[in-house]
Each structure stands twice: as C-alpha cells, then as structure tokens.
Protein backbone atom coordinates (compact mmCIF):
# COMPACT_ATOMS: atom_id res chain seq x y z
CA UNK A 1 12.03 4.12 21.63
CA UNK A 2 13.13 0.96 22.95
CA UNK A 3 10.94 -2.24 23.47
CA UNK A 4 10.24 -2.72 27.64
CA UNK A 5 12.19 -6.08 28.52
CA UNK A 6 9.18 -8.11 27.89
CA UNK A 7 9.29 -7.43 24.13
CA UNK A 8 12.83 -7.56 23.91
CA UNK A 9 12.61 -10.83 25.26
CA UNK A 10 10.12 -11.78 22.89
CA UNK A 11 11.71 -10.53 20.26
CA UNK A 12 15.29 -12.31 21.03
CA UNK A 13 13.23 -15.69 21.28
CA UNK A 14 11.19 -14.81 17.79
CA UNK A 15 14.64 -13.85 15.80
CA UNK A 16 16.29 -17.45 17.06
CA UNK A 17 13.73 -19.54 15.29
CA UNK A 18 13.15 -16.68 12.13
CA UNK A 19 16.00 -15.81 10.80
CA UNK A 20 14.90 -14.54 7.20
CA UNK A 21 13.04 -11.61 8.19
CA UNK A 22 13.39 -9.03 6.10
CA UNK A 23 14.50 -4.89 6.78
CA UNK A 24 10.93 -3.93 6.75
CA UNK A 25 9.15 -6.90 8.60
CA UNK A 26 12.02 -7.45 11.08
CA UNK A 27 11.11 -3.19 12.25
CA UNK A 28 7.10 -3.69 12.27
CA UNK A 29 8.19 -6.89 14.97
CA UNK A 30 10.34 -4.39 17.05
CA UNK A 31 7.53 -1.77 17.30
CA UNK A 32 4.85 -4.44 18.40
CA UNK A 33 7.66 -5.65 20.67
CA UNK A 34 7.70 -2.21 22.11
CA UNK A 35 3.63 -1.18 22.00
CA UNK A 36 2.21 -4.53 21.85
CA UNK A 37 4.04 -7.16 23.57
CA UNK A 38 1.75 -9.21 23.77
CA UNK A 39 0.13 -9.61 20.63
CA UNK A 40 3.69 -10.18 19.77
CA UNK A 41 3.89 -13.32 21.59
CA UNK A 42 0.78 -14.81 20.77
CA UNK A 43 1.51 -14.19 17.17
CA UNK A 44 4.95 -15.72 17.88
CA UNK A 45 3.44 -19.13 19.78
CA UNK A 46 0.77 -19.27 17.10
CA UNK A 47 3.98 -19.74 14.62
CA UNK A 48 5.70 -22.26 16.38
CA UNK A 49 2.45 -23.85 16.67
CA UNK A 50 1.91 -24.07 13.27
CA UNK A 51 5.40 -24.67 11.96
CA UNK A 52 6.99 -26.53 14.58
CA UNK A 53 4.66 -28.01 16.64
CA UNK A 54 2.86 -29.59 14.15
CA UNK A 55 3.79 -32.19 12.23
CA UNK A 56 1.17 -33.52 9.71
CA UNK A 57 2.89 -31.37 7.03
CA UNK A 58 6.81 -31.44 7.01
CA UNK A 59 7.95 -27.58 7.59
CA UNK A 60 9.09 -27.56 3.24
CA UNK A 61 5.47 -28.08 2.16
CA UNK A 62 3.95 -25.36 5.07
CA UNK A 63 6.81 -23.17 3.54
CA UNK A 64 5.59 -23.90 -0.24
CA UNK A 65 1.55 -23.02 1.02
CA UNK A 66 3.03 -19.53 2.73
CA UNK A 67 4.40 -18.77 -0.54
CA UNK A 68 1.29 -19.60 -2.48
CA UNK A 69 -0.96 -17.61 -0.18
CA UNK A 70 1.73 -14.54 0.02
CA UNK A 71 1.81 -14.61 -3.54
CA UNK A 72 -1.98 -14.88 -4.24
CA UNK A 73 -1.92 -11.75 -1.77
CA UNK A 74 0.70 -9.80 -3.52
CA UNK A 75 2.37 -9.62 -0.36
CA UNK A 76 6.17 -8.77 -1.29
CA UNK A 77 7.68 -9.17 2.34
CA UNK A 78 6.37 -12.43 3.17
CA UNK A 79 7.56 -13.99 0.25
CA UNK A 80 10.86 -12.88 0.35
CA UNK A 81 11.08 -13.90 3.79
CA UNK A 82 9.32 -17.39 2.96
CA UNK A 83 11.05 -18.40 0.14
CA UNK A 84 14.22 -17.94 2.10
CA UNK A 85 12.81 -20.19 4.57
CA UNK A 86 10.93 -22.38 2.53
CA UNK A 87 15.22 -23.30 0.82
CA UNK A 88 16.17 -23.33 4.47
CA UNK A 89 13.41 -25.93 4.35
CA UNK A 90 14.92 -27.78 1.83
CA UNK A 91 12.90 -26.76 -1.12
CA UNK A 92 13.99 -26.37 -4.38
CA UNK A 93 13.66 -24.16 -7.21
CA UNK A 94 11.42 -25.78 -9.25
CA UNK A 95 8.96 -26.47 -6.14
CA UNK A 96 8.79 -22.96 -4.76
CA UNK A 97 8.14 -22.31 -8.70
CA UNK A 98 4.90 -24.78 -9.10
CA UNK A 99 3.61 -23.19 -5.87
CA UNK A 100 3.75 -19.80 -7.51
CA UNK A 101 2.84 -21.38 -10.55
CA UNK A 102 -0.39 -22.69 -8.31
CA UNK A 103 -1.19 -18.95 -6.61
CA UNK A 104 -2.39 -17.61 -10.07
CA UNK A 105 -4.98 -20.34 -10.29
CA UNK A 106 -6.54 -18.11 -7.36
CA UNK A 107 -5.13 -14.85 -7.72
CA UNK A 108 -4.55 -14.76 -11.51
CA UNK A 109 -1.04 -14.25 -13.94
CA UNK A 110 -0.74 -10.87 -11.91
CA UNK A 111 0.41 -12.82 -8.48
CA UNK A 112 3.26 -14.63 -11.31
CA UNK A 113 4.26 -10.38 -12.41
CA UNK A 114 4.88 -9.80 -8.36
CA UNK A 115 6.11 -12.48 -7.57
CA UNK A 116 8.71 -14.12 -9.78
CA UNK A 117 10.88 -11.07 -9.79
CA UNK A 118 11.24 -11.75 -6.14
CA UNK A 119 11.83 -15.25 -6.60
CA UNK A 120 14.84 -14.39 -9.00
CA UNK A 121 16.11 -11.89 -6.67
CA UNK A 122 15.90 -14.26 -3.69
CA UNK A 123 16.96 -16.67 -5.36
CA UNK A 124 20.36 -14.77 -6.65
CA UNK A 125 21.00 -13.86 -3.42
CA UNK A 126 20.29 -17.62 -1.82
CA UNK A 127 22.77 -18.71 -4.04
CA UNK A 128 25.31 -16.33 -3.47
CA UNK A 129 25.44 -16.70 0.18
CA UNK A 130 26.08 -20.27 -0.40
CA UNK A 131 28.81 -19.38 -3.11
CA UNK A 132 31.13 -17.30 -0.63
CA UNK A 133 30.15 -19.92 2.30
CA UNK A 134 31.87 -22.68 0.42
CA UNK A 135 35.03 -20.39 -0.43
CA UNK A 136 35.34 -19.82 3.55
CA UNK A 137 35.05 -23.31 3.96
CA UNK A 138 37.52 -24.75 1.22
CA UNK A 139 40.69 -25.20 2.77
C-alpha cells in the first residue's frame, strides 16, 4: 500500500536532506509515511532541528556522537547510515574510529565486535563510490 500524499510528501522532503538511508531504514520511513504521517514529520523536523538548525556543534561532530550512541546501542542500521553521513560530513577515518573507540567506554569491547565490521564495510564501499566518481570525471 501506498503512502496518502501527505506522507509521500513527507517522505520526498525527508530523502532530500538524508540521503544515506539504508534498504531496511529507508522501508520502516515509507510505512510510517503511509500509517503515521505524522509522527513522520515530527520525527523529520526534530532532525533538522537538531542537525541543521542548530549550530553549537558543526554537523561532523553531531555525526561522530550518532555513531557513538548507535554503536553503544548495537544498532547496525544507524551506523551504517551515520557513518555515511558523518564522511559526507567531512569526517575521517580515524575520527569516526576514536568515536567507536569511545562507545565501548559505555557499552563495553562488544559495541567495537558490532561495530567495526560495519565501519570496514562502509568504509569499502565509501571509498569505492569515490573511486569510479573520479574515473567519470577524468577526462
């Protein structure tokens, strides 16, 4: 079933400004677009809010915190789609690294087992894309 125009439009406006949702996430946003639209917005105002609105913290660093807390939670999804957008950021290896490194002060050497896997596999991926973008760009 298709989201009513109200979450589409929701949705349109939440995949301009996110654009490293993963599979998985990016279908649990379609079905609250379709049976909760507007829990879907609030959630999507509270975002810009926080990560555009905002400005104490530049956008890198509230990327590198996501990633600590997502790791400390063991939650797969939003670190691959915040480590994405924490090197969209401008982050680099080695600080999305100390703030996994940080997470298993809190969540122990089991958030480091999750979650550096998915940093190598993001990573690899990151790095790819960029790869065959500067091929299509070289003359």
């Amino acid at each position: 079933m298709e989201p009513g125009s109200k979450g589409r439009e929701i949705l349109e406006a939440m995949l301009k400004v996110r654009t490293s949702y993963p599979p998985d996430v990016l279908k649990s946003r379609e079905i609250l677009a379709r049976e909760a639209p507007e829990y879907l917005e609030l959630f999507h105002k509270t975002y810009l809010y926080i990560l555009h609105e905002r400005s104490a913290l530049p956008p890198k660093v509230k990327e590198l915190i996501i990633i600590a807390v997502d790791a400390a939670q063991f939650y797969e999804r939003g670190l691959r789609s915040h480590i994405r957008s924490a090197l969209e950021a401008g982050a680099t290896r080695d600080e999305i690294v100390e703030a996994l490194l940080a997470s298993s002060l809190a969540a122990g050497i089991h958030a480091l087992s999750v979650s550096l896997p998915i940093f190598d596999q993001v990573i690899e991926q990151w790095e790819k894309e960029r790869k065959d973008t500067r091929k299509q760009d070289a003359p």
